[in-house]
ModelCIF file with pLDDT and N, C-alpha, C, O atoms, coordinates in Angstrom:
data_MODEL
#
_entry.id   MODEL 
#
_entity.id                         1 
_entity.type                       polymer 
_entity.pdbx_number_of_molecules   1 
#
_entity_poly.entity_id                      1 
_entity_poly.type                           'polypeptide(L)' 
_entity_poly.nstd_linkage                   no 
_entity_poly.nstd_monomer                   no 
_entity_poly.pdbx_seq_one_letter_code       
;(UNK)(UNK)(UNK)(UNK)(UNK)(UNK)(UNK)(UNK)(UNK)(UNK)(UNK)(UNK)(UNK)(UNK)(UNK)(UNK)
(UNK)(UNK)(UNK)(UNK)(UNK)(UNK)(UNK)(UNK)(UNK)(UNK)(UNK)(UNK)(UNK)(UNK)(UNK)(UNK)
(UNK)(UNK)(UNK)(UNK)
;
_entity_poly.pdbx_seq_one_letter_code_can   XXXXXXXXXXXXXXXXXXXXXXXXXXXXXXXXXXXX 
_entity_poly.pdbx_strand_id                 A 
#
loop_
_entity_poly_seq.entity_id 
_entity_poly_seq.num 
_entity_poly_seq.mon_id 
_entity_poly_seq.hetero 
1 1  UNK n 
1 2  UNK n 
1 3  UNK n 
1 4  UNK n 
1 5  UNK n 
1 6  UNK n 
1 7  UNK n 
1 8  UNK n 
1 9  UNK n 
1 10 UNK n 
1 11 UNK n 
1 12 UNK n 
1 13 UNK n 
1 14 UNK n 
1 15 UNK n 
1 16 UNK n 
1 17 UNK n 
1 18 UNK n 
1 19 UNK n 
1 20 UNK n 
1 21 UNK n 
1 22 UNK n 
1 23 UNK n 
1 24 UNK n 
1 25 UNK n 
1 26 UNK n 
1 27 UNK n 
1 28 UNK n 
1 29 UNK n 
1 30 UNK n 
1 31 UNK n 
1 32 UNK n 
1 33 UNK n 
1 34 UNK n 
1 35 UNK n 
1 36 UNK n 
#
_struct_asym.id          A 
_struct_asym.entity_id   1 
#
loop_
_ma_qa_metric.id 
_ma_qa_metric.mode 
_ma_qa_metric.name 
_ma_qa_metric.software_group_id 
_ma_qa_metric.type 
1 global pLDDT . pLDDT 
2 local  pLDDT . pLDDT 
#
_ma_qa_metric_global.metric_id      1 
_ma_qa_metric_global.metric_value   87.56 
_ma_qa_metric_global.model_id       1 
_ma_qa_metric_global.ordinal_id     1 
#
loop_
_ma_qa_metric_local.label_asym_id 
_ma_qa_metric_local.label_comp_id 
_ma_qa_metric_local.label_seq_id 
_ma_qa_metric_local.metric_id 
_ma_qa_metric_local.metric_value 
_ma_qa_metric_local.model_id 
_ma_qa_metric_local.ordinal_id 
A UNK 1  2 85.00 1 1  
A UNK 2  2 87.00 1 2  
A UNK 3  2 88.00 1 3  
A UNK 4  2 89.00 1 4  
A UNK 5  2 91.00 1 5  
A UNK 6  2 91.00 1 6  
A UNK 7  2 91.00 1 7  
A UNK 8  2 90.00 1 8  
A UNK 9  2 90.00 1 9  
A UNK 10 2 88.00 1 10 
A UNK 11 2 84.00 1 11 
A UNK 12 2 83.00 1 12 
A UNK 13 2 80.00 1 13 
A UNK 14 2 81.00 1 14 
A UNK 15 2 81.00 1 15 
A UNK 16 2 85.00 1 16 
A UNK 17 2 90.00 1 17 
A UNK 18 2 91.00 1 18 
A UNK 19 2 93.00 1 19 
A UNK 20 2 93.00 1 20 
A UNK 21 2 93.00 1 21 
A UNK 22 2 92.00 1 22 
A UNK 23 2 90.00 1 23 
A UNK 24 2 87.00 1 24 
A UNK 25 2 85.00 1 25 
A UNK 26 2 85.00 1 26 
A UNK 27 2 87.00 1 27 
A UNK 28 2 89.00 1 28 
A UNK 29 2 86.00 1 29 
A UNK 30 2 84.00 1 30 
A UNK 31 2 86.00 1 31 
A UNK 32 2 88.00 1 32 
A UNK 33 2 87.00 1 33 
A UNK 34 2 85.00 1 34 
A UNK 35 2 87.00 1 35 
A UNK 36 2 90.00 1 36 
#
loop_
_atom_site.group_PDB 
_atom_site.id 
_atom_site.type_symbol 
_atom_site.label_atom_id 
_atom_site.label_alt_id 
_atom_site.label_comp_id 
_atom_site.label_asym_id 
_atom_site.label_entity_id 
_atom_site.label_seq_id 
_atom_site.pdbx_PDB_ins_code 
_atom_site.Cartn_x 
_atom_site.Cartn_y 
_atom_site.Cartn_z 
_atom_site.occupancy 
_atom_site.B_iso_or_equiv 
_atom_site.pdbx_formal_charge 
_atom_site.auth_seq_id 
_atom_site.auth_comp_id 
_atom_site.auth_asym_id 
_atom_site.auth_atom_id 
_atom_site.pdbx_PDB_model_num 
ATOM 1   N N  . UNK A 1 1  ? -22.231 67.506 183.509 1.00 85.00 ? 1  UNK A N  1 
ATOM 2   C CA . UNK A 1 1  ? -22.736 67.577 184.878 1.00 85.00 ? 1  UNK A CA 1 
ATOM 3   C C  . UNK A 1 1  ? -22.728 66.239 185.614 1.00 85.00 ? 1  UNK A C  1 
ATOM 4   O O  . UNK A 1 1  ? -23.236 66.180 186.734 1.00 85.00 ? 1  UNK A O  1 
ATOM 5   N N  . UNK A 1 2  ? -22.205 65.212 185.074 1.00 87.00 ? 2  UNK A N  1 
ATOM 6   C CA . UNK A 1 2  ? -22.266 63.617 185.628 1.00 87.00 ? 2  UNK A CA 1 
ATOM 7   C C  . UNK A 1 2  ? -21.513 63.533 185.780 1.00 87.00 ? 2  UNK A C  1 
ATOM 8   O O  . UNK A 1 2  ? -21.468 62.302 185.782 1.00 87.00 ? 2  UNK A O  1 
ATOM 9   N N  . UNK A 1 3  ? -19.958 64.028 186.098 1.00 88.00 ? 3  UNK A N  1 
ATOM 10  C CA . UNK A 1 3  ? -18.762 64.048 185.825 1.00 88.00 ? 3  UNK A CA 1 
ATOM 11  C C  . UNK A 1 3  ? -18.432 64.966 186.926 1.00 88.00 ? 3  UNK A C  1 
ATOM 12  O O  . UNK A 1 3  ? -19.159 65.920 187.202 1.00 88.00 ? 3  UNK A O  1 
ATOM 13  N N  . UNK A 1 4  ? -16.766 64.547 187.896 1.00 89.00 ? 4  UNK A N  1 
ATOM 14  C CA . UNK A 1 4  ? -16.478 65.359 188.486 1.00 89.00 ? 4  UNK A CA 1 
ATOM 15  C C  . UNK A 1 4  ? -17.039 65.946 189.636 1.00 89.00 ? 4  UNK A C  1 
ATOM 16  O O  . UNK A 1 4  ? -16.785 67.097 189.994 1.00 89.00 ? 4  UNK A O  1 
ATOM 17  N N  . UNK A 1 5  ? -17.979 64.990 190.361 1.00 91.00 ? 5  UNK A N  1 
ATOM 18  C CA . UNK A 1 5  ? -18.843 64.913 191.083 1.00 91.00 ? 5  UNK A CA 1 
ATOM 19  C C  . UNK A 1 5  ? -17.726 64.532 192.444 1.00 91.00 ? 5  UNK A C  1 
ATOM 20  O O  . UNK A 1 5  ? -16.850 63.668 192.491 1.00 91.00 ? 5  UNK A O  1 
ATOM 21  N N  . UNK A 1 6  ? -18.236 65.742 193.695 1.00 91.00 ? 6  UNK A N  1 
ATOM 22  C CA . UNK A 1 6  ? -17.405 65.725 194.931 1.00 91.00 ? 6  UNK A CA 1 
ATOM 23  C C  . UNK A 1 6  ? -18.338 65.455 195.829 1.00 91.00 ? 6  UNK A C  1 
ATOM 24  O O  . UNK A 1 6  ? -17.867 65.469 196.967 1.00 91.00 ? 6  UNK A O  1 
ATOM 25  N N  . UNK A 1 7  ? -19.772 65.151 195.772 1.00 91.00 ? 7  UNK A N  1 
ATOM 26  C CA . UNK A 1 7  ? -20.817 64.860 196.888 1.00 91.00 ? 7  UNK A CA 1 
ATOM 27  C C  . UNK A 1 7  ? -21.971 66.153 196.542 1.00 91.00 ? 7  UNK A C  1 
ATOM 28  O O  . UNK A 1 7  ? -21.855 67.155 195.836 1.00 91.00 ? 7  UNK A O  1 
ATOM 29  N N  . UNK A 1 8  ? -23.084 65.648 197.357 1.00 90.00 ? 8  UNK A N  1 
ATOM 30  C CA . UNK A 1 8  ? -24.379 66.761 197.681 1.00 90.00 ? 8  UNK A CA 1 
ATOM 31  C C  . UNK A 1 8  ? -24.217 66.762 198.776 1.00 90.00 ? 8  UNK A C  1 
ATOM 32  O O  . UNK A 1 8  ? -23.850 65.973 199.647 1.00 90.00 ? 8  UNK A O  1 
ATOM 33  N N  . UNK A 1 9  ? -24.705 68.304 198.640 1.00 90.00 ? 9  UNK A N  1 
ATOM 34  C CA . UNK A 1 9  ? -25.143 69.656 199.834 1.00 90.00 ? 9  UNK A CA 1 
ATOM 35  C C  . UNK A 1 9  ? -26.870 69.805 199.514 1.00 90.00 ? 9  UNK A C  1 
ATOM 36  O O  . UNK A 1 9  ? -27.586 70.167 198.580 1.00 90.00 ? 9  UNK A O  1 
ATOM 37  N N  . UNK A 1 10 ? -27.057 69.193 201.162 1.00 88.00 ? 10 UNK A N  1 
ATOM 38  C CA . UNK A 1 10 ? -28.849 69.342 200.830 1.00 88.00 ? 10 UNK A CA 1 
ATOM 39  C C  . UNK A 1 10 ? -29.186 70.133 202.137 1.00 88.00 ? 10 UNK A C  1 
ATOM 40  O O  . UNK A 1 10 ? -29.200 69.713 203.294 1.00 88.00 ? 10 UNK A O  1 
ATOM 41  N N  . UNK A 1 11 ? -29.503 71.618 201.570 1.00 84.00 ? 11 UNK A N  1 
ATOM 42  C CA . UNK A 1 11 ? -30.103 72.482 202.431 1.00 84.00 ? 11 UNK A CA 1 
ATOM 43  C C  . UNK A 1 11 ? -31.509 72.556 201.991 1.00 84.00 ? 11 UNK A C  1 
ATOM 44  O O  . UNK A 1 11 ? -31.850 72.582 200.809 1.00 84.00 ? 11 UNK A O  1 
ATOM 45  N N  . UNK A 1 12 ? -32.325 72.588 203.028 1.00 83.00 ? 12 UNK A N  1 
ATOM 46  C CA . UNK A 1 12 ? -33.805 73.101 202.546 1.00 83.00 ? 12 UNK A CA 1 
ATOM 47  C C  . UNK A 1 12 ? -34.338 74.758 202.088 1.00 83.00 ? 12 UNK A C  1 
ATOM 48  O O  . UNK A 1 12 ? -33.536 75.656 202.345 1.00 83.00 ? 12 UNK A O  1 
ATOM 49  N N  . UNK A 1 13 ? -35.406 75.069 201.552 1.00 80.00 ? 13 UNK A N  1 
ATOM 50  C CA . UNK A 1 13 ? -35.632 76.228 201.178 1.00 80.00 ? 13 UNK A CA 1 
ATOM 51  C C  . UNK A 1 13 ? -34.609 77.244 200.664 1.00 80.00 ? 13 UNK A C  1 
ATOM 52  O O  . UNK A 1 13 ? -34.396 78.360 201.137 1.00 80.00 ? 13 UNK A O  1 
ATOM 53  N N  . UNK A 1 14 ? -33.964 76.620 199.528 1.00 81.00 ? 14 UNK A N  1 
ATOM 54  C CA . UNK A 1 14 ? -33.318 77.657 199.354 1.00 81.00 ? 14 UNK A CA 1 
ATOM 55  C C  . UNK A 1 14 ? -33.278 77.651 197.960 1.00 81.00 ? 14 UNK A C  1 
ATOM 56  O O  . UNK A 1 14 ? -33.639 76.543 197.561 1.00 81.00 ? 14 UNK A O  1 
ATOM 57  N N  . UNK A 1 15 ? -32.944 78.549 196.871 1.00 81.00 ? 15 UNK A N  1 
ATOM 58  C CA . UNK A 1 15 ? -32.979 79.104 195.876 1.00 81.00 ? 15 UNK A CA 1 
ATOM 59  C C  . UNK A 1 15 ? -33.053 77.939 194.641 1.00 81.00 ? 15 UNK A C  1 
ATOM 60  O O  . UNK A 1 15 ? -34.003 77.162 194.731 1.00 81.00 ? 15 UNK A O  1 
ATOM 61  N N  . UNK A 1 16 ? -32.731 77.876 194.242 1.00 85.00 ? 16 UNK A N  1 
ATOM 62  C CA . UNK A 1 16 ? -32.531 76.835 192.755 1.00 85.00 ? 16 UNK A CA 1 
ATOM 63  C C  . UNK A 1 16 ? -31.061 76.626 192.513 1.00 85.00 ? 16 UNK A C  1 
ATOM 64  O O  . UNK A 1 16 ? -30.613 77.488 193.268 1.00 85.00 ? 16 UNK A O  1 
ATOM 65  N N  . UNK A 1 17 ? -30.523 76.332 192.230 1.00 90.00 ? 17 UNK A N  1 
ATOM 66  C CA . UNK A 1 17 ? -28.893 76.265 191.543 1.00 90.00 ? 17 UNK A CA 1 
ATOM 67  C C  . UNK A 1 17 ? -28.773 74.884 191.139 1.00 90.00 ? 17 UNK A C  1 
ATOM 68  O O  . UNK A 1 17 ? -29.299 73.802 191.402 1.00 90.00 ? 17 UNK A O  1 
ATOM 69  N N  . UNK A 1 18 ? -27.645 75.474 190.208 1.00 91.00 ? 18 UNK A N  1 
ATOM 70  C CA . UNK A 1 18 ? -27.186 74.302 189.258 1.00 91.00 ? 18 UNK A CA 1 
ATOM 71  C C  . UNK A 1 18 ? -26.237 73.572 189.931 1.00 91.00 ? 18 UNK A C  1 
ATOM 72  O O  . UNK A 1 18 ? -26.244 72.344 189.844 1.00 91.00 ? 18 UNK A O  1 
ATOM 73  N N  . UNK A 1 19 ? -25.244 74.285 190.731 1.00 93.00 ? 19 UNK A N  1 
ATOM 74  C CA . UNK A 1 19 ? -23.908 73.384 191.356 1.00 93.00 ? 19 UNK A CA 1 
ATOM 75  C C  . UNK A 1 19 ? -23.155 73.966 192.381 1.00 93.00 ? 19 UNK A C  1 
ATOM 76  O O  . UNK A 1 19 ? -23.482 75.118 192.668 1.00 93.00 ? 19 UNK A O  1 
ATOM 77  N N  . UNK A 1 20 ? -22.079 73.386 193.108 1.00 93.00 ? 20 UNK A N  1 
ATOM 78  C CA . UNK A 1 20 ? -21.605 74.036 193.681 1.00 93.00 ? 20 UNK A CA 1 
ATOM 79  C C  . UNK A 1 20 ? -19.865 74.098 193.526 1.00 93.00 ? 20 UNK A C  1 
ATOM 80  O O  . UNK A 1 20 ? -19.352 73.150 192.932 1.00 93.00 ? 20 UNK A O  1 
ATOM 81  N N  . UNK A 1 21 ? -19.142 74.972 193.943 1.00 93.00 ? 21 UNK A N  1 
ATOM 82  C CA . UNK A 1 21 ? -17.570 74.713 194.234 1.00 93.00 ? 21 UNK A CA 1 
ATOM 83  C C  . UNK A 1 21 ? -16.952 75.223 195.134 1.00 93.00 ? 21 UNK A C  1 
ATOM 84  O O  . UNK A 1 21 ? -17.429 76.187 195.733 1.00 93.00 ? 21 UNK A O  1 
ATOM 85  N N  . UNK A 1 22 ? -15.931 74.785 195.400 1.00 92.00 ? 22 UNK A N  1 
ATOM 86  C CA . UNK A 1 22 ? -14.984 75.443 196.848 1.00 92.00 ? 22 UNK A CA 1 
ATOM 87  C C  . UNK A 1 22 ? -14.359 76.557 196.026 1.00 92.00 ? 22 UNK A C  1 
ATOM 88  O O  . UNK A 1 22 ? -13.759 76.420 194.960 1.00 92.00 ? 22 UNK A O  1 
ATOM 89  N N  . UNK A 1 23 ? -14.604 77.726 196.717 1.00 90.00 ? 23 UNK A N  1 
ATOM 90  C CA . UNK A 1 23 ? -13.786 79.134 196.165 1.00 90.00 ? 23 UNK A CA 1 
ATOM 91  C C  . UNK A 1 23 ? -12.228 78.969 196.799 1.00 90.00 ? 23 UNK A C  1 
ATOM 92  O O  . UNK A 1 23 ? -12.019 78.271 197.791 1.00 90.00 ? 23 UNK A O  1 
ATOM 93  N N  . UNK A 1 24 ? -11.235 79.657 196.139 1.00 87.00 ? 24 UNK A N  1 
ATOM 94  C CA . UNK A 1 24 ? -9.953  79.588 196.134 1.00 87.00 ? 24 UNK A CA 1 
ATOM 95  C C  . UNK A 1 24 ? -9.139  81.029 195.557 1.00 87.00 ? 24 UNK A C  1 
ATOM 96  O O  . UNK A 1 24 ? -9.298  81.626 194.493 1.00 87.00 ? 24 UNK A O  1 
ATOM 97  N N  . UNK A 1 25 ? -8.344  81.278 196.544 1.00 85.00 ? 25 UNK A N  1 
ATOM 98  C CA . UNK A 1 25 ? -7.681  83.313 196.480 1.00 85.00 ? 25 UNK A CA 1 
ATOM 99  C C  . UNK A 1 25 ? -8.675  83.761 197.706 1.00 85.00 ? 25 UNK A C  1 
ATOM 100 O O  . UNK A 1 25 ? -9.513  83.110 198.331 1.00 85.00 ? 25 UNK A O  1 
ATOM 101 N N  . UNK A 1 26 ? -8.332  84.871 197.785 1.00 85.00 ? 26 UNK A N  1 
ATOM 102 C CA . UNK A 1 26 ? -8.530  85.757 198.661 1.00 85.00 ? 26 UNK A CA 1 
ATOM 103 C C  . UNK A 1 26 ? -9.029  87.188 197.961 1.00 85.00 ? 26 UNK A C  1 
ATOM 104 O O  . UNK A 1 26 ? -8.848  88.262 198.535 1.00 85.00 ? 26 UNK A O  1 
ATOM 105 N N  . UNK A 1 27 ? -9.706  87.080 196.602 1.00 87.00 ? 27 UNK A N  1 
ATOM 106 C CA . UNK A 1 27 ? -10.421 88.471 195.716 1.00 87.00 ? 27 UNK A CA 1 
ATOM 107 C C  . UNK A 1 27 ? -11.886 89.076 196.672 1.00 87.00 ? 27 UNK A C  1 
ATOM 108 O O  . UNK A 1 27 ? -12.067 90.291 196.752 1.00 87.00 ? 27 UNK A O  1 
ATOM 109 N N  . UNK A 1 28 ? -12.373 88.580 197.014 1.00 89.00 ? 28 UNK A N  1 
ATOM 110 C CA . UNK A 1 28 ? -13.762 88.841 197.672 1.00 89.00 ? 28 UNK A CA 1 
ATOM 111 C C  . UNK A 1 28 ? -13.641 88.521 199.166 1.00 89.00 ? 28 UNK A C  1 
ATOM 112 O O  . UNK A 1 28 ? -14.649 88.110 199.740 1.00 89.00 ? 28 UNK A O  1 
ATOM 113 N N  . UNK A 1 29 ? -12.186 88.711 200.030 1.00 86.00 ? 29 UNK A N  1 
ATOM 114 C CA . UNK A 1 29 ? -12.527 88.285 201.426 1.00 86.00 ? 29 UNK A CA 1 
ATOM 115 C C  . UNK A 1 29 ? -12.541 89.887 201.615 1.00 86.00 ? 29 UNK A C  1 
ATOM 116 O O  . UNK A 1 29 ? -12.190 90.826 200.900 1.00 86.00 ? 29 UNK A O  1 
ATOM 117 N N  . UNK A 1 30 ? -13.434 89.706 203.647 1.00 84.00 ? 30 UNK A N  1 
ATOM 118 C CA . UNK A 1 30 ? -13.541 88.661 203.982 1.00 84.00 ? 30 UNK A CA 1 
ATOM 119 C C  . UNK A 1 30 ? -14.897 88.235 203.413 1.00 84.00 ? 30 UNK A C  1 
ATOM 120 O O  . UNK A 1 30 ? -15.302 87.141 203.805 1.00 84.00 ? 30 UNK A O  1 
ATOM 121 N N  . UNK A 1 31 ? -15.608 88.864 202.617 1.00 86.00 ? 31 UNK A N  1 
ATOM 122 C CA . UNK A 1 31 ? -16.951 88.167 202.239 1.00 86.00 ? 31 UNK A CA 1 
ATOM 123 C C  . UNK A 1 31 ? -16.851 86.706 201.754 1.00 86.00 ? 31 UNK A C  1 
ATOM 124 O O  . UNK A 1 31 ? -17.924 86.162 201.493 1.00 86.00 ? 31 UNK A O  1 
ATOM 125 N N  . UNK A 1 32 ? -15.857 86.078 201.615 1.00 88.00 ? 32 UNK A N  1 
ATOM 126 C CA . UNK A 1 32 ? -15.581 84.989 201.020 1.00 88.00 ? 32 UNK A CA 1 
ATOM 127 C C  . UNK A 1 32 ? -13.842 84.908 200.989 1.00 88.00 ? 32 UNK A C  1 
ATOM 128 O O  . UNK A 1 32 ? -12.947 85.666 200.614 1.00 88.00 ? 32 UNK A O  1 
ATOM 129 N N  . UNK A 1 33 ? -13.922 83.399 201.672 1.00 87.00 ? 33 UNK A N  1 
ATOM 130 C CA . UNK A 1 33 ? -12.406 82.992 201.693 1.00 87.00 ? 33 UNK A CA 1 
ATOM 131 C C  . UNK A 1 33 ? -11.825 81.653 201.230 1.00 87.00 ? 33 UNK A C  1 
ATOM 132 O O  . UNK A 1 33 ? -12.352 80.610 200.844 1.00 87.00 ? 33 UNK A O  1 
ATOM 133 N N  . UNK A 1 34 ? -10.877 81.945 201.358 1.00 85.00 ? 34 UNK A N  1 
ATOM 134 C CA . UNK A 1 34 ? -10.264 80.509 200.778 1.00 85.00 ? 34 UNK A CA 1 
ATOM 135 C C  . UNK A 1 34 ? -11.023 79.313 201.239 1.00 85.00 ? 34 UNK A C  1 
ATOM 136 O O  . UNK A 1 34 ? -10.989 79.098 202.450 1.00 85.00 ? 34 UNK A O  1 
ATOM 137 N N  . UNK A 1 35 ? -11.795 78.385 200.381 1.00 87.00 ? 35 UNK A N  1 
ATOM 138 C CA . UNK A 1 35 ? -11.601 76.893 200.922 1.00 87.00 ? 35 UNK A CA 1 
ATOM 139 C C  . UNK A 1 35 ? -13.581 76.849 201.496 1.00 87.00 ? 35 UNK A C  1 
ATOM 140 O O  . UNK A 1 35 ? -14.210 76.073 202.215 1.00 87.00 ? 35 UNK A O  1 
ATOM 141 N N  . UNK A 1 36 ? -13.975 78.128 200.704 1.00 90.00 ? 36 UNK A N  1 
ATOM 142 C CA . UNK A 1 36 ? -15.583 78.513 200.865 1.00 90.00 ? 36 UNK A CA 1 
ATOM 143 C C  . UNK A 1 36 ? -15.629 77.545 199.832 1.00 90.00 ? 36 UNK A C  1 
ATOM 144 O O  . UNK A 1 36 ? -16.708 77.228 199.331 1.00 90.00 ? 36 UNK A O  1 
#
């Protein structure tokens, strides 16, 4: 998890999570698209 590090995303009130990534394909659009 120290590793491979692209920056923080600091939103308030929101859930817990471990990490984030840019999604890539088009399986879940439009609920989600390339480059999410």
């Amino acid at each position: 998890k120290d590793q491979n590090i692209l920056g923080q995303i600091n939103i308030p009130n929101i859930p817990k999570c471990d990490g984030a990534v840019y999604v890539k394909g088009d399986s879940m659009y439009p609920l989600l698209k390339s480059g999410d």
